[in-house]
Each structure stands twice: as C-alpha cells, then as structure tokens.
PDB file of N, CA and C in Angstrom:
ATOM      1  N   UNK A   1      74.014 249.328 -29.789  1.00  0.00           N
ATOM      2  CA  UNK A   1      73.797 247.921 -30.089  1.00  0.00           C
ATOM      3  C   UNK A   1      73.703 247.739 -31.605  1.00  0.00           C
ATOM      4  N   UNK A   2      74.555 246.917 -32.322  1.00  0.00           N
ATOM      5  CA  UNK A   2      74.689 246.320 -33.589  1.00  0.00           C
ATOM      6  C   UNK A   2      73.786 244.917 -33.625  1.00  0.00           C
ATOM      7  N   UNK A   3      73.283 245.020 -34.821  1.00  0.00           N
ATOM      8  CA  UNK A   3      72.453 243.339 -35.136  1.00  0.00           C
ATOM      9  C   UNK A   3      72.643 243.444 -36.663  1.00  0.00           C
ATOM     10  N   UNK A   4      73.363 242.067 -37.025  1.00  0.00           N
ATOM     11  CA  UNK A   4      73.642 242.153 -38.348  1.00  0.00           C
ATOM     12  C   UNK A   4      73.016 240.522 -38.591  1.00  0.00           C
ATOM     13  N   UNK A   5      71.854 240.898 -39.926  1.00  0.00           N
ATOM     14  CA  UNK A   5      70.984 239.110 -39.870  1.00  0.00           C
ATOM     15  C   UNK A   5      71.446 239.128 -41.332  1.00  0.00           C
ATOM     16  N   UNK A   6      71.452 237.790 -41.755  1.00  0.00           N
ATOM     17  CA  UNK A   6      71.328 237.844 -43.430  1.00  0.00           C
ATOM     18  C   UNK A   6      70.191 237.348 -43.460  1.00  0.00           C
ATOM     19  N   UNK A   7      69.555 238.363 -44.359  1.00  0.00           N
ATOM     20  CA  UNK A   7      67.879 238.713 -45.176  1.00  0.00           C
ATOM     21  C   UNK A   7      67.770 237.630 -45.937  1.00  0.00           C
ATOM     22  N   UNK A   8      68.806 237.112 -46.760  1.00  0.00           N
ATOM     23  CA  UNK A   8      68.260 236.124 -47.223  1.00  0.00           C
ATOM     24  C   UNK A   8      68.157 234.979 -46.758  1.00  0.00           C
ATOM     25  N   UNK A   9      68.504 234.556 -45.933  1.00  0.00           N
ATOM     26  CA  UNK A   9      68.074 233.270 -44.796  1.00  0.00           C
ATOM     27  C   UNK A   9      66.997 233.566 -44.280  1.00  0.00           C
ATOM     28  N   UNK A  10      66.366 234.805 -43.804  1.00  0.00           N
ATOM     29  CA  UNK A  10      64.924 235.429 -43.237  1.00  0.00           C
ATOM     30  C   UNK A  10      64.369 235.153 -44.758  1.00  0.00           C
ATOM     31  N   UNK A  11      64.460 235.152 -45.543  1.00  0.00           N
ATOM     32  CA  UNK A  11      63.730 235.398 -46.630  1.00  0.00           C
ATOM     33  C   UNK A  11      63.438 234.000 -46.563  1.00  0.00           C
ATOM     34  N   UNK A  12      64.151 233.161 -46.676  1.00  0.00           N
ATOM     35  CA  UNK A  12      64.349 231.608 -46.910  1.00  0.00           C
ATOM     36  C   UNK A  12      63.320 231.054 -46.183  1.00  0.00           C
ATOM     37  N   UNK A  13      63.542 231.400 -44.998  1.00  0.00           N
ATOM     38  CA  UNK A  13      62.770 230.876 -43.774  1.00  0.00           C
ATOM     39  C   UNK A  13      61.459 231.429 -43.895  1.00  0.00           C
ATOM     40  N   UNK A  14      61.060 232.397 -44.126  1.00  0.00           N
ATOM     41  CA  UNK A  14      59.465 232.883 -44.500  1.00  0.00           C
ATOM     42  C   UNK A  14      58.956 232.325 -45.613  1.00  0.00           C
ATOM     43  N   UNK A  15      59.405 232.208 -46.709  1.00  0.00           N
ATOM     44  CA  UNK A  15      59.040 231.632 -47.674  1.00  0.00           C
ATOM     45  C   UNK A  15      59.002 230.032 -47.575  1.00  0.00           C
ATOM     46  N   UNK A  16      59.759 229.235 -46.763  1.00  0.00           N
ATOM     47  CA  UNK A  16      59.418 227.923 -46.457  1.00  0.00           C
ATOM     48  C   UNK A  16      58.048 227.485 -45.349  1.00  0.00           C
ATOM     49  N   UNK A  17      57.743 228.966 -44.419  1.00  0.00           N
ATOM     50  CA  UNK A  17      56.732 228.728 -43.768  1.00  0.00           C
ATOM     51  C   UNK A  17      55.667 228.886 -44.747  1.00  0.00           C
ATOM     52  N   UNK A  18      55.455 229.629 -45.683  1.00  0.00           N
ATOM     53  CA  UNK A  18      54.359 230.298 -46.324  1.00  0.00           C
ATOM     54  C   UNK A  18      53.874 228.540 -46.999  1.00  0.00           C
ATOM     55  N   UNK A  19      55.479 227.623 -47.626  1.00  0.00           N
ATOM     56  CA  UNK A  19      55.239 226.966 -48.329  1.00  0.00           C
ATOM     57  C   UNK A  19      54.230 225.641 -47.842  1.00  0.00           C
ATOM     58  N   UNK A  20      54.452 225.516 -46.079  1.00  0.00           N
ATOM     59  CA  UNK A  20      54.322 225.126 -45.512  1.00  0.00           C
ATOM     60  C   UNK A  20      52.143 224.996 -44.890  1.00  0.00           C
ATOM     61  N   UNK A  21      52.186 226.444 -45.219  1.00  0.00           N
ATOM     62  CA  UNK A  21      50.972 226.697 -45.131  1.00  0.00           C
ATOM     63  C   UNK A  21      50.085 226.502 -45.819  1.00  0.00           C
ATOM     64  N   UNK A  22      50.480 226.784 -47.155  1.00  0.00           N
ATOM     65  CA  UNK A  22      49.764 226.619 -47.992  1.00  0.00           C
ATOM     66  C   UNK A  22      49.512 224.915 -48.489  1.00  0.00           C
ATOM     67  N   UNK A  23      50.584 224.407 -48.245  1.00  0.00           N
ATOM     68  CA  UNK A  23      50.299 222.877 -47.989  1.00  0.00           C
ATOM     69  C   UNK A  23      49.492 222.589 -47.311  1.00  0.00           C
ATOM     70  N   UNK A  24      49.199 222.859 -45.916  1.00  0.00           N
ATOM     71  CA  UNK A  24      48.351 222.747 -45.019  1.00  0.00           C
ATOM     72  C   UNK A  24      46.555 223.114 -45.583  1.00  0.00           C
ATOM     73  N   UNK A  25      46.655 224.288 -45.808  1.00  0.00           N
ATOM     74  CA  UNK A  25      45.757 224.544 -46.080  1.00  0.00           C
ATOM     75  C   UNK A  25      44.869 223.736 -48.008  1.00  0.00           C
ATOM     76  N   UNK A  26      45.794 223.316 -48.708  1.00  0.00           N
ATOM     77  CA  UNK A  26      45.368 222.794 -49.612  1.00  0.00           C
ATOM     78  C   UNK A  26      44.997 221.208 -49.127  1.00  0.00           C
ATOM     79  N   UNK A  27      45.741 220.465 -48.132  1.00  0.00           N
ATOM     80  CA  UNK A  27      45.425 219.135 -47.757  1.00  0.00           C
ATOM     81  C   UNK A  27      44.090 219.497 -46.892  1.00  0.00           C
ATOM     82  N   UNK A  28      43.405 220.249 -46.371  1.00  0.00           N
ATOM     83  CA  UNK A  28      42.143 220.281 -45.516  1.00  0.00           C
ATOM     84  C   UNK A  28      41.371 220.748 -46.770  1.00  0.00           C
ATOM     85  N   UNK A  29      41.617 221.419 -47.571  1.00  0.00           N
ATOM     86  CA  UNK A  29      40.593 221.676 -48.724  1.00  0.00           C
ATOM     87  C   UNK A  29      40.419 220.786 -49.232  1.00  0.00           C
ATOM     88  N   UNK A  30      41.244 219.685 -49.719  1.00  0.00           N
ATOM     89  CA  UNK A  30      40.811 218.407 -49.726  1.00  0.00           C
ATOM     90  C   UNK A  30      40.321 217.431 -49.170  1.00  0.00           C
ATOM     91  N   UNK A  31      40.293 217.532 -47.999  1.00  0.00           N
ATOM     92  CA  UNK A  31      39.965 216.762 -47.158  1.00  0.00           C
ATOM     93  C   UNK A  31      38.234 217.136 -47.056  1.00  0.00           C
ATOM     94  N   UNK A  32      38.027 218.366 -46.745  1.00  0.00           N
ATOM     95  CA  UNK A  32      36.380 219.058 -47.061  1.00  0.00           C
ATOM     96  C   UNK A  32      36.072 218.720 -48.101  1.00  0.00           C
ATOM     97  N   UNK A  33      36.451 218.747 -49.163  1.00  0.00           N
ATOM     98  CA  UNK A  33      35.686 218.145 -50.471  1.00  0.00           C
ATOM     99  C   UNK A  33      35.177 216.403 -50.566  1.00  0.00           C
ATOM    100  N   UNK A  34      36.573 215.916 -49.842  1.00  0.00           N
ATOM    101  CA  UNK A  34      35.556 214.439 -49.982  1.00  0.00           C
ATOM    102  C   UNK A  34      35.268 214.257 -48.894  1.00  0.00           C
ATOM    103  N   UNK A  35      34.889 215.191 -47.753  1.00  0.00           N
ATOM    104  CA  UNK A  35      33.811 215.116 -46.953  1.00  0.00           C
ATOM    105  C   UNK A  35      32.001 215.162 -47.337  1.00  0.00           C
ATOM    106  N   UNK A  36      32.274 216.371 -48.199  1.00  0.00           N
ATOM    107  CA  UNK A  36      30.894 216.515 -48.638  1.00  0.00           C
ATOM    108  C   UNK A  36      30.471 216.022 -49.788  1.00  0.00           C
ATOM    109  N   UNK A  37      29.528 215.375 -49.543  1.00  0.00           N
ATOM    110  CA  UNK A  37      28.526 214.901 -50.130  1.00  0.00           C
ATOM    111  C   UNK A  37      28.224 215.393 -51.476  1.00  0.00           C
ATOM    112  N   UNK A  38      28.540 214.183 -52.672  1.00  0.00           N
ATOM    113  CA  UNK A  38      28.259 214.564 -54.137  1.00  0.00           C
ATOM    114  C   UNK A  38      26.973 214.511 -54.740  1.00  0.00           C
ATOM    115  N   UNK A  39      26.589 214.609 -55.267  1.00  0.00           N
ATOM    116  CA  UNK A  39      25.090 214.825 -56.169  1.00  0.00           C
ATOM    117  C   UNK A  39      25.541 214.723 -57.350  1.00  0.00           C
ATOM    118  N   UNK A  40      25.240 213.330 -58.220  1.00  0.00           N
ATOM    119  CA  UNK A  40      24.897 213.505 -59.465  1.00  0.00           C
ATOM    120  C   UNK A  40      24.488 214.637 -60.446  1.00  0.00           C
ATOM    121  N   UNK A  41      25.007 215.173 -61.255  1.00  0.00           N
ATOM    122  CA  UNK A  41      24.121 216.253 -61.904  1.00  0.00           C
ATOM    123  C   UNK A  41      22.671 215.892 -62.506  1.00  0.00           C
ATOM    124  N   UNK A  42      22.426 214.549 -63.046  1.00  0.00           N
ATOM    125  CA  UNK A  42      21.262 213.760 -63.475  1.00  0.00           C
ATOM    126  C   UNK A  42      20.458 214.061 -62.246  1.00  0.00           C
ATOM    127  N   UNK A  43      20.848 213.410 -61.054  1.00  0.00           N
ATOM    128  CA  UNK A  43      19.869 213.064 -59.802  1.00  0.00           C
ATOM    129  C   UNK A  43      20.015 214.548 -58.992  1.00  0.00           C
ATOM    130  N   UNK A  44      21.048 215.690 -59.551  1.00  0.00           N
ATOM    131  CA  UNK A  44      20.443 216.929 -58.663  1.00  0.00           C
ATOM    132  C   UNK A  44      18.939 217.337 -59.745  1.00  0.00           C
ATOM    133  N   UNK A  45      19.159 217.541 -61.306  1.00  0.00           N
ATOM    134  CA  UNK A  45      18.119 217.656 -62.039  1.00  0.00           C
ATOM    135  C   UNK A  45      16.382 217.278 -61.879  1.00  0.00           C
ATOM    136  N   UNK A  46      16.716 216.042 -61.224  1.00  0.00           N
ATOM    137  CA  UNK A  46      15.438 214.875 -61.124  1.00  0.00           C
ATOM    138  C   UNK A  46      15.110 215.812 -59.659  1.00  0.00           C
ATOM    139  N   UNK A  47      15.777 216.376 -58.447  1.00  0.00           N
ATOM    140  CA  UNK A  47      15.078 216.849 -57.411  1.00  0.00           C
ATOM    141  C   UNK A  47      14.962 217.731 -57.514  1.00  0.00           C
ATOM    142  N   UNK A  48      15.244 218.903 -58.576  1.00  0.00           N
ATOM    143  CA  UNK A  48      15.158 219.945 -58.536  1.00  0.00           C
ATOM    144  C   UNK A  48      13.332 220.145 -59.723  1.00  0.00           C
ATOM    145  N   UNK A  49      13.101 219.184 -60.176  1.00  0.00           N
ATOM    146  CA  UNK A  49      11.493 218.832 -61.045  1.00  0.00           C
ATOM    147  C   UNK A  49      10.716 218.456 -59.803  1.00  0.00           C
ATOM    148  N   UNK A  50      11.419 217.239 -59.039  1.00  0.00           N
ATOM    149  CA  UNK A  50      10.291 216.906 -57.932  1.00  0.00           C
ATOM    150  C   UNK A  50      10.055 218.296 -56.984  1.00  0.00           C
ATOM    151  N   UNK A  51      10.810 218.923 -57.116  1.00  0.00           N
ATOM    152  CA  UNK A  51      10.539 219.977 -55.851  1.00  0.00           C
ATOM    153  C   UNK A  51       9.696 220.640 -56.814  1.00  0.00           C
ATOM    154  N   UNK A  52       9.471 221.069 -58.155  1.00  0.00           N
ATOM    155  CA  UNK A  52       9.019 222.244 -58.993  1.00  0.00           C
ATOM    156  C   UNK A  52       7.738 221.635 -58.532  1.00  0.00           C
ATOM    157  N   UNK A  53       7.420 220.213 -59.072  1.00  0.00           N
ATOM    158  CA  UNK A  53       6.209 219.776 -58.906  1.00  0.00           C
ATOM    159  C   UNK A  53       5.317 219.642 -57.643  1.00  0.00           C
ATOM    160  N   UNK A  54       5.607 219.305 -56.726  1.00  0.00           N
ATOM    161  CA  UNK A  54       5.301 219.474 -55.340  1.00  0.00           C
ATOM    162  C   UNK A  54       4.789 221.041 -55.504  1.00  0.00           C
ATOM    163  N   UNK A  55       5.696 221.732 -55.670  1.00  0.00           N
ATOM    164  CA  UNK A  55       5.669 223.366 -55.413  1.00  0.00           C
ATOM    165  C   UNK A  55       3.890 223.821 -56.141  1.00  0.00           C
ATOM    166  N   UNK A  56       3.917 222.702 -57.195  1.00  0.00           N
ATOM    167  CA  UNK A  56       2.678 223.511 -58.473  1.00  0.00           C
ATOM    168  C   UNK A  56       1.507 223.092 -57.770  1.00  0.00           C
ATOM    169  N   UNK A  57       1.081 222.059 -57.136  1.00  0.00           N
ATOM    170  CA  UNK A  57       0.250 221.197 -56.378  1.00  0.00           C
ATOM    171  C   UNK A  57      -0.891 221.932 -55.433  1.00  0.00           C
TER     172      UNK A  57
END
C-alpha cells in the first residue's frame, strides 16, 4: 500500500487550527478579565489600612 499526502497542505491545515485556537483561547481570556471585578489601586490601598487597623485593635 502507497499513500502519497502533500506535507505542506498538512502543514497548512495544522497551522490554521493552531491559529484558530489560539484565537479562541485569547477571546475567553478576555472575556475573564472583564468578568472580574476591578479594584482601584487608591481604594485597594484604603482596604488594605482598614484591614491593618482592625488587625491592631
């Protein structure tokens, strides 16, 4: 039995899935980021004193 493929069409085709994926996977990484919840750096600062203080009490 003979099988003759051209590699570079396999090549083509793997490399368009990969491209494919990685799309995928960068649109849900985005999608998680403006899921979660931002914090001011000012107003993480201000809870991170209220907690110190509580803590000293």
């Amino acid at each position: 039995m003979h099988v003759i493929a051209n590699i570079e069409e396999l090549f083509e085709k793997s490399e368009l899935l990969k491209m494919i994926k990685m799309y995928d996977l960068k649109k849900e990484i985005k999608r998680i980021k403006l899921e979660r919840p931002y914090i001011i750096p000012i107003e993480k600062d201000r809870i991170i004193e209220d907690e110190k203080k509580i803590k000293m009490k």
